[in-house]
C-alpha atoms as a PDB file:
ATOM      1  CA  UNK A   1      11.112 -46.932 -12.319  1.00  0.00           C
ATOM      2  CA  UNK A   2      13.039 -46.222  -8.986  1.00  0.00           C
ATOM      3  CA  UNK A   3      13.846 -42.486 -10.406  1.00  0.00           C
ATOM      4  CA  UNK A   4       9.997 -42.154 -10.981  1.00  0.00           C
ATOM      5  CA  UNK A   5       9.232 -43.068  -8.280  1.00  0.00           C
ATOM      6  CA  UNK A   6      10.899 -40.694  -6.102  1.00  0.00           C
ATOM      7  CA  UNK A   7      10.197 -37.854  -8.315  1.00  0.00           C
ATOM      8  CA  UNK A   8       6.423 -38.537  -7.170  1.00  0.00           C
ATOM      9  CA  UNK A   9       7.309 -39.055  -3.819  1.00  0.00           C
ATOM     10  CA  UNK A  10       9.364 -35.646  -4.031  1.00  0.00           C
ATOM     11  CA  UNK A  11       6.838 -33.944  -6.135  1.00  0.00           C
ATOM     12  CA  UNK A  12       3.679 -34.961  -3.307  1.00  0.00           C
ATOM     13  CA  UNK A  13       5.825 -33.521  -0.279  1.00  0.00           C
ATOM     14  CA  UNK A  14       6.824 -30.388  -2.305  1.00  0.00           C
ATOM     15  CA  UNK A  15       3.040 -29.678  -2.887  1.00  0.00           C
ATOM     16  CA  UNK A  16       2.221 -30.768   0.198  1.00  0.00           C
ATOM     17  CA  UNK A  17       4.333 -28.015   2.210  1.00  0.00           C
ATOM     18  CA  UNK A  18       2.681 -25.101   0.149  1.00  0.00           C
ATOM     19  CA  UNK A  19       0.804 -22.779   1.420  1.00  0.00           C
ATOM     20  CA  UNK A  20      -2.775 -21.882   0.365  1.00  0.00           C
ATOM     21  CA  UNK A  21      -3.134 -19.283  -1.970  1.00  0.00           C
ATOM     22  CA  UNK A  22      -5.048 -16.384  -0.031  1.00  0.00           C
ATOM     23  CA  UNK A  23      -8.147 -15.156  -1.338  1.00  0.00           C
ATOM     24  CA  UNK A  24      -8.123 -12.475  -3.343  1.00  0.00           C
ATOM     25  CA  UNK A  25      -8.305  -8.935  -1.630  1.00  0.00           C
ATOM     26  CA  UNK A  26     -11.637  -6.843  -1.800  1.00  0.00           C
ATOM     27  CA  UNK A  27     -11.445  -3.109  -2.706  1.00  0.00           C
ATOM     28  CA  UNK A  28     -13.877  -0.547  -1.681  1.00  0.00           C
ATOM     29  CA  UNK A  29     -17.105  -0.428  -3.591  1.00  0.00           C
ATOM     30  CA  UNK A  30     -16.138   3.159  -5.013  1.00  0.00           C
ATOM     31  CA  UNK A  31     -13.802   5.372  -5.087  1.00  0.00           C
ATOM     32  CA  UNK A  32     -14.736   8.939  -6.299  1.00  0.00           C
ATOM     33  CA  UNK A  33     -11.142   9.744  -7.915  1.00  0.00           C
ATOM     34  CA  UNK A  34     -11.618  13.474  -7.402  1.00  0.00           C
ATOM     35  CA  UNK A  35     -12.273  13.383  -3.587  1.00  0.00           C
ATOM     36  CA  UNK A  36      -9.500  10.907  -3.377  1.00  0.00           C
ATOM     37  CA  UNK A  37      -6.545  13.750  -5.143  1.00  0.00           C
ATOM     38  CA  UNK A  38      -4.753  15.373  -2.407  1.00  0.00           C
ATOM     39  CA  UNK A  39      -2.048  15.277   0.102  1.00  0.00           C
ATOM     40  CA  UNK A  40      -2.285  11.746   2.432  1.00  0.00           C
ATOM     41  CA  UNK A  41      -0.057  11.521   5.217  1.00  0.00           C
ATOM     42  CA  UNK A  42       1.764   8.213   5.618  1.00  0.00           C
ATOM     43  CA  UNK A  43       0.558   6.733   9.317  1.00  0.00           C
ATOM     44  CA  UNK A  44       2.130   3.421   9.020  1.00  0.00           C
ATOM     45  CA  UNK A  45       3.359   1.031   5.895  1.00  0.00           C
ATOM     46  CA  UNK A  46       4.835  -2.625   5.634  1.00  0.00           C
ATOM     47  CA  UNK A  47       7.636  -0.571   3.560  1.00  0.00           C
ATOM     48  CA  UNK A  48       9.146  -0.656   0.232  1.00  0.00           C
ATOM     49  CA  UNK A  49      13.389  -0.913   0.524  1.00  0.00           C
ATOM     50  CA  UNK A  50      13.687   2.690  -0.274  1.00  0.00           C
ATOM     51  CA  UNK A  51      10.921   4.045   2.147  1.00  0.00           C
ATOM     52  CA  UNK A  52      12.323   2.245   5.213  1.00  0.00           C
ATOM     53  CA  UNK A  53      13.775   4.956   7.129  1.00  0.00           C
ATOM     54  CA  UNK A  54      11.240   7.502   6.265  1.00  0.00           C
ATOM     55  CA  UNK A  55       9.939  10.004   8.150  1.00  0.00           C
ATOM     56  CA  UNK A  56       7.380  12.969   7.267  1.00  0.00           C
ATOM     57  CA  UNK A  57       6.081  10.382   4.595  1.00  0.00           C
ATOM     58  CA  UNK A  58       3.142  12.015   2.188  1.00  0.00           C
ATOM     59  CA  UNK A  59       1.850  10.424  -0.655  1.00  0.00           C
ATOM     60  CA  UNK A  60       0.153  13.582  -3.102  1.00  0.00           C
ATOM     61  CA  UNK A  61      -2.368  13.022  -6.194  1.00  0.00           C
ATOM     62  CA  UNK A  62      -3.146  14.687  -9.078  1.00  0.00           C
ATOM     63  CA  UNK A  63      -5.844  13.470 -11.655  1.00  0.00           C
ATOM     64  CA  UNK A  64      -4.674  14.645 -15.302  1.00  0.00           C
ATOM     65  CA  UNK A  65      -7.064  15.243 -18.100  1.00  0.00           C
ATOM     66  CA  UNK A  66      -6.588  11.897 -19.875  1.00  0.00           C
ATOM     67  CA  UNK A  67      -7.067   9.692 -16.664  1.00  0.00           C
ATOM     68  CA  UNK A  68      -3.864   8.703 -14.997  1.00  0.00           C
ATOM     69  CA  UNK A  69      -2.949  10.097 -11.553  1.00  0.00           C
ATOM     70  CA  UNK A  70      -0.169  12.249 -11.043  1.00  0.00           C
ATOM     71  CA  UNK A  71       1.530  10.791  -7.804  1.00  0.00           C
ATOM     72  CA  UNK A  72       4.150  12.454  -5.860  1.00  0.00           C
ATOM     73  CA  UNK A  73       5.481  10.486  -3.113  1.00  0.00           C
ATOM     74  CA  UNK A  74       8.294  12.852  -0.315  1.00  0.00           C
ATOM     75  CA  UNK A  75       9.858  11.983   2.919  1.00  0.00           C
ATOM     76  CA  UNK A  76      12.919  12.796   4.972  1.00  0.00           C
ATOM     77  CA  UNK A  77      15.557  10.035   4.828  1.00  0.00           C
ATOM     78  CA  UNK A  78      16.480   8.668   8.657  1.00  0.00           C
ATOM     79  CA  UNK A  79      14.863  11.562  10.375  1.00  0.00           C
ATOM     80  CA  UNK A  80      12.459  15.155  10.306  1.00  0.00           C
ATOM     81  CA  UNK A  81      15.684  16.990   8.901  1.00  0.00           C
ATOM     82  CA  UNK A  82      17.026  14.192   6.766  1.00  0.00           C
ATOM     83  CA  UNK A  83      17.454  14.751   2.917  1.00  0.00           C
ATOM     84  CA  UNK A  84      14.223  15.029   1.375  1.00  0.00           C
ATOM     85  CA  UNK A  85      13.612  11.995  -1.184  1.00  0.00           C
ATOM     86  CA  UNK A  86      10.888  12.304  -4.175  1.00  0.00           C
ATOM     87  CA  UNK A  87       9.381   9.513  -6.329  1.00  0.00           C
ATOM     88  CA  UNK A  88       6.968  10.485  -9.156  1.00  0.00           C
ATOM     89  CA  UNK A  89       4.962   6.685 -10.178  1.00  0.00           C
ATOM     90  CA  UNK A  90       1.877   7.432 -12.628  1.00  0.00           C
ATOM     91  CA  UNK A  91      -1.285   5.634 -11.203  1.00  0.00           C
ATOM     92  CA  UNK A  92      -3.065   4.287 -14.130  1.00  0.00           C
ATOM     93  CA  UNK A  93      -6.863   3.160 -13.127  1.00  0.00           C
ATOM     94  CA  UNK A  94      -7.338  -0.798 -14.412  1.00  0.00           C
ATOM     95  CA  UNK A  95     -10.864  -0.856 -12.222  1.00  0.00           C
ATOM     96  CA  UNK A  96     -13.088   1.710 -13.543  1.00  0.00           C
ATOM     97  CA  UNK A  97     -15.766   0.277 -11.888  1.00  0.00           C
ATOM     98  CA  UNK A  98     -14.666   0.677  -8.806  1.00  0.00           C
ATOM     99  CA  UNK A  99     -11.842   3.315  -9.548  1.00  0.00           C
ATOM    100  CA  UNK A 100     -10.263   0.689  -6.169  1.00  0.00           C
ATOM    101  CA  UNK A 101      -7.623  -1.128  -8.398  1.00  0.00           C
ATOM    102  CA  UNK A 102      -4.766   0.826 -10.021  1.00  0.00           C
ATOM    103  CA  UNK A 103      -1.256  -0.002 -11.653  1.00  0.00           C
ATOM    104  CA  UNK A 104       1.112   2.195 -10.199  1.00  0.00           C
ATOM    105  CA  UNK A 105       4.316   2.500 -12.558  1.00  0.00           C
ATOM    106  CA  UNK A 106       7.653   3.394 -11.201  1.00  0.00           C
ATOM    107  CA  UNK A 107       9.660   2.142 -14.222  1.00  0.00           C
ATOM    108  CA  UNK A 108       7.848   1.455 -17.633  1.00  0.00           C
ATOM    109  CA  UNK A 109       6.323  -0.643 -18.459  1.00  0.00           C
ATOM    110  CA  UNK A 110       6.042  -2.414 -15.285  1.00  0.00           C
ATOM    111  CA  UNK A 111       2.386  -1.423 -13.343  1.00  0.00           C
ATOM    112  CA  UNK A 112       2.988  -2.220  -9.669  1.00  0.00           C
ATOM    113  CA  UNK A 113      -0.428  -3.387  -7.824  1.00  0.00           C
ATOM    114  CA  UNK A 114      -2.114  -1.215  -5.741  1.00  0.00           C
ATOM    115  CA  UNK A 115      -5.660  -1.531  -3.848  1.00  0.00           C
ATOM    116  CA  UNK A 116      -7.465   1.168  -2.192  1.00  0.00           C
ATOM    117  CA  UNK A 117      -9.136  -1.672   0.064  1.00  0.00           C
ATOM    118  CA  UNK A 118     -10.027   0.627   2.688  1.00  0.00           C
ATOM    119  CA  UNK A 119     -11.682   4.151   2.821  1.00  0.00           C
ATOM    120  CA  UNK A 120     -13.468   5.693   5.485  1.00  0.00           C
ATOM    121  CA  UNK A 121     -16.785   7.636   4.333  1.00  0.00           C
ATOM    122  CA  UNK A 122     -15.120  11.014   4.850  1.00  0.00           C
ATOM    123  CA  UNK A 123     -12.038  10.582   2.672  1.00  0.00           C
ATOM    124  CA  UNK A 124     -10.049  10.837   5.715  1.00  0.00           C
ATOM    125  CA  UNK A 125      -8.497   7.475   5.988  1.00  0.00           C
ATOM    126  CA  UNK A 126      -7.473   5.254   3.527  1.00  0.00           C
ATOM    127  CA  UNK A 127      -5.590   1.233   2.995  1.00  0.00           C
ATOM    128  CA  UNK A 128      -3.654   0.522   0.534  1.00  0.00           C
ATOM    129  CA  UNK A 129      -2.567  -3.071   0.120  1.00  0.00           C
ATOM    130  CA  UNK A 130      -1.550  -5.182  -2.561  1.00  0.00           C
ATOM    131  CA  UNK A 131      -2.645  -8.954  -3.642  1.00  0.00           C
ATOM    132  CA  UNK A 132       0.695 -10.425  -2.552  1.00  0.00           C
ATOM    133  CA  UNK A 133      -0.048  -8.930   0.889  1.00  0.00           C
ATOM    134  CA  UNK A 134       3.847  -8.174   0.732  1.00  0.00           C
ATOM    135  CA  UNK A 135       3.314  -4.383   1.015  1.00  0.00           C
ATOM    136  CA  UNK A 136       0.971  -2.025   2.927  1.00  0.00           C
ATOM    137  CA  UNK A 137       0.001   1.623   3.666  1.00  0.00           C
ATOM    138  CA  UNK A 138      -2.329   3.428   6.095  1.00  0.00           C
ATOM    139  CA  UNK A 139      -2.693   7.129   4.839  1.00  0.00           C
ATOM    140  CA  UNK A 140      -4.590   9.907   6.716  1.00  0.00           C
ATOM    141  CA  UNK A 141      -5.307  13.817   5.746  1.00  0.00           C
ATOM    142  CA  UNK A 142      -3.587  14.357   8.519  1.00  0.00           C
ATOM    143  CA  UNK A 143      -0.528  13.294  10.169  1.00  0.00           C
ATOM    144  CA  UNK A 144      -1.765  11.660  13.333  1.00  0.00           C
ATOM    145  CA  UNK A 145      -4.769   9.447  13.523  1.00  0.00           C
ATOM    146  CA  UNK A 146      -6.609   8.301  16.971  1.00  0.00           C
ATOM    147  CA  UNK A 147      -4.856   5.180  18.374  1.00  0.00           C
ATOM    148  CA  UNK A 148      -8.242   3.639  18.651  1.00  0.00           C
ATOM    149  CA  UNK A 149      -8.628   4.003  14.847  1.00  0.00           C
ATOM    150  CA  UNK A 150      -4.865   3.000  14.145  1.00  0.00           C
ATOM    151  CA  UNK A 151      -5.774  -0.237  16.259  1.00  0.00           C
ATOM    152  CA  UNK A 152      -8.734  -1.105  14.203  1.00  0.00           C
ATOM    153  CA  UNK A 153      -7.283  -0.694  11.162  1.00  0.00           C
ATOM    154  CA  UNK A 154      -4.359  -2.955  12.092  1.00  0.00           C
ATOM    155  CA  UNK A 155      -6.722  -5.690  12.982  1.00  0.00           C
ATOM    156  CA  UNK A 156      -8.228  -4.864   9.434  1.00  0.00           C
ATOM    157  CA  UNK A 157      -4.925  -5.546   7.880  1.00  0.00           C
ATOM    158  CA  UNK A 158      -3.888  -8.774   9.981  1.00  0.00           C
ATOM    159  CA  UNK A 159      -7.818 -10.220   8.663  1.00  0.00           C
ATOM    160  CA  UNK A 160      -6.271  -9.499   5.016  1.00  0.00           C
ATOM    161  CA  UNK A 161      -3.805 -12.367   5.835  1.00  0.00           C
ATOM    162  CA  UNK A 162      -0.596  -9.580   6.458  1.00  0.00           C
ATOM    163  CA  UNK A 163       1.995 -10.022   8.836  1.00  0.00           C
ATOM    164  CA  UNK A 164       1.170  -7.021  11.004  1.00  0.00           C
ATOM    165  CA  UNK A 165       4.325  -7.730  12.999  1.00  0.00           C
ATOM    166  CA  UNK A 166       5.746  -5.931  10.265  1.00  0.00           C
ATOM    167  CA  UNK A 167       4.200  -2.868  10.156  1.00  0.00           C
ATOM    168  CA  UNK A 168       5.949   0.069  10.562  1.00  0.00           C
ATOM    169  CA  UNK A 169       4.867   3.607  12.384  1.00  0.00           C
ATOM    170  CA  UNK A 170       5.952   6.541  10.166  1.00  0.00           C
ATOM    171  CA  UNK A 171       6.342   8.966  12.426  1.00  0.00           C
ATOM    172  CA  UNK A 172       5.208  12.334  11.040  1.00  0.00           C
ATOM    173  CA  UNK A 173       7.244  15.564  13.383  1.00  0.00           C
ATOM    174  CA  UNK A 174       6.455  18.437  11.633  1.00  0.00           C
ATOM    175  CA  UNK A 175       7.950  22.035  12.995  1.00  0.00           C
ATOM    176  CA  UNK A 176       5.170  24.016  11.749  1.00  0.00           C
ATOM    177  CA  UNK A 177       2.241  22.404   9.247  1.00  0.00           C
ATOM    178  CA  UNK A 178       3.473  21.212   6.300  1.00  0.00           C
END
């Protein structure tokens, strides 16, 4: 009875020091895949392990005939003449909808999440975030953005319930354009 009881006891603080679950993330309304293909320059990101030192950051997408997207992700390791690193992921669309909510897969069969959550009505500025709001990326066409803008958007991002403390500027030197 005694064991019981402090099992419940136990069980009632554990749940009470959880945290609420935070409401889901909204995407964009809709996301014309075609305008969205192209080079975006990486302004800032709450970053993966292997994109931590990078500099010169562009994420580059390719819509193939039977749907998926064709990503191609470069930077310079630790500086603007670093060695040049390249991922390939395939962005599958789940939301077709929307065209907002893709699976982006690194290593089959696993389908990381990824939400365009924010996109500016040129196609010149784009969030991406994921539900955990463990990860985040601010991508541009080009590789500086106003610091008015960047300041609004990182309000936008601290709203979604991120830690904007760690956010990370990618910072984009580039000799002559890329």
């Amino acid at each position: 009875m005694m064991r019981r009881l402090m099992t419940l006891a136990c069980a009632g603080l554990l749940a009470g020091c959880q945290t609420a679950p935070l409401p889901p993330l909204d995407v964009v309304p809709r996301v014309e895949l075609e305008r969205f293909m192209g080079d975006w320059y990486v302004i800032a990101h709450i970053p993966t392990w292997p994109e931590r030192n990078a500099w010169n950051a562009v994420e580059s997408y390719r819509l193939n005939p039977d749907g998926t997207v064709a990503t191609t992700f470069t930077f310079r390791e630790g500086g603007p003449s670093g060695p040049l690193r390249r991922m390939t992921p395939t962005g599958f669309v789940l939301d077709t909808a929307s065209n907002a909510v893709w699976g982006m897969q690194f290593i089959w069969p696993i389908k990381a999440d990824f939400r365009i959550t924010y996109l500016s009505e040129d196609y010149g500025l784009t969030v991406i975030a994921r539900q955990k709001r463990d990860y985040v990326w601010v991508m541009a066409r080009t590789p500086e953005i106003p610091p008015s803008q960047y300041a609004a958007i990182v309000q936008r991002i601290a709203a979604w319930g991120y830690d904007v403390t760690r956010l990370r500027r990618v910072p984009q030197q580039w000799e002559a354009a890329p």
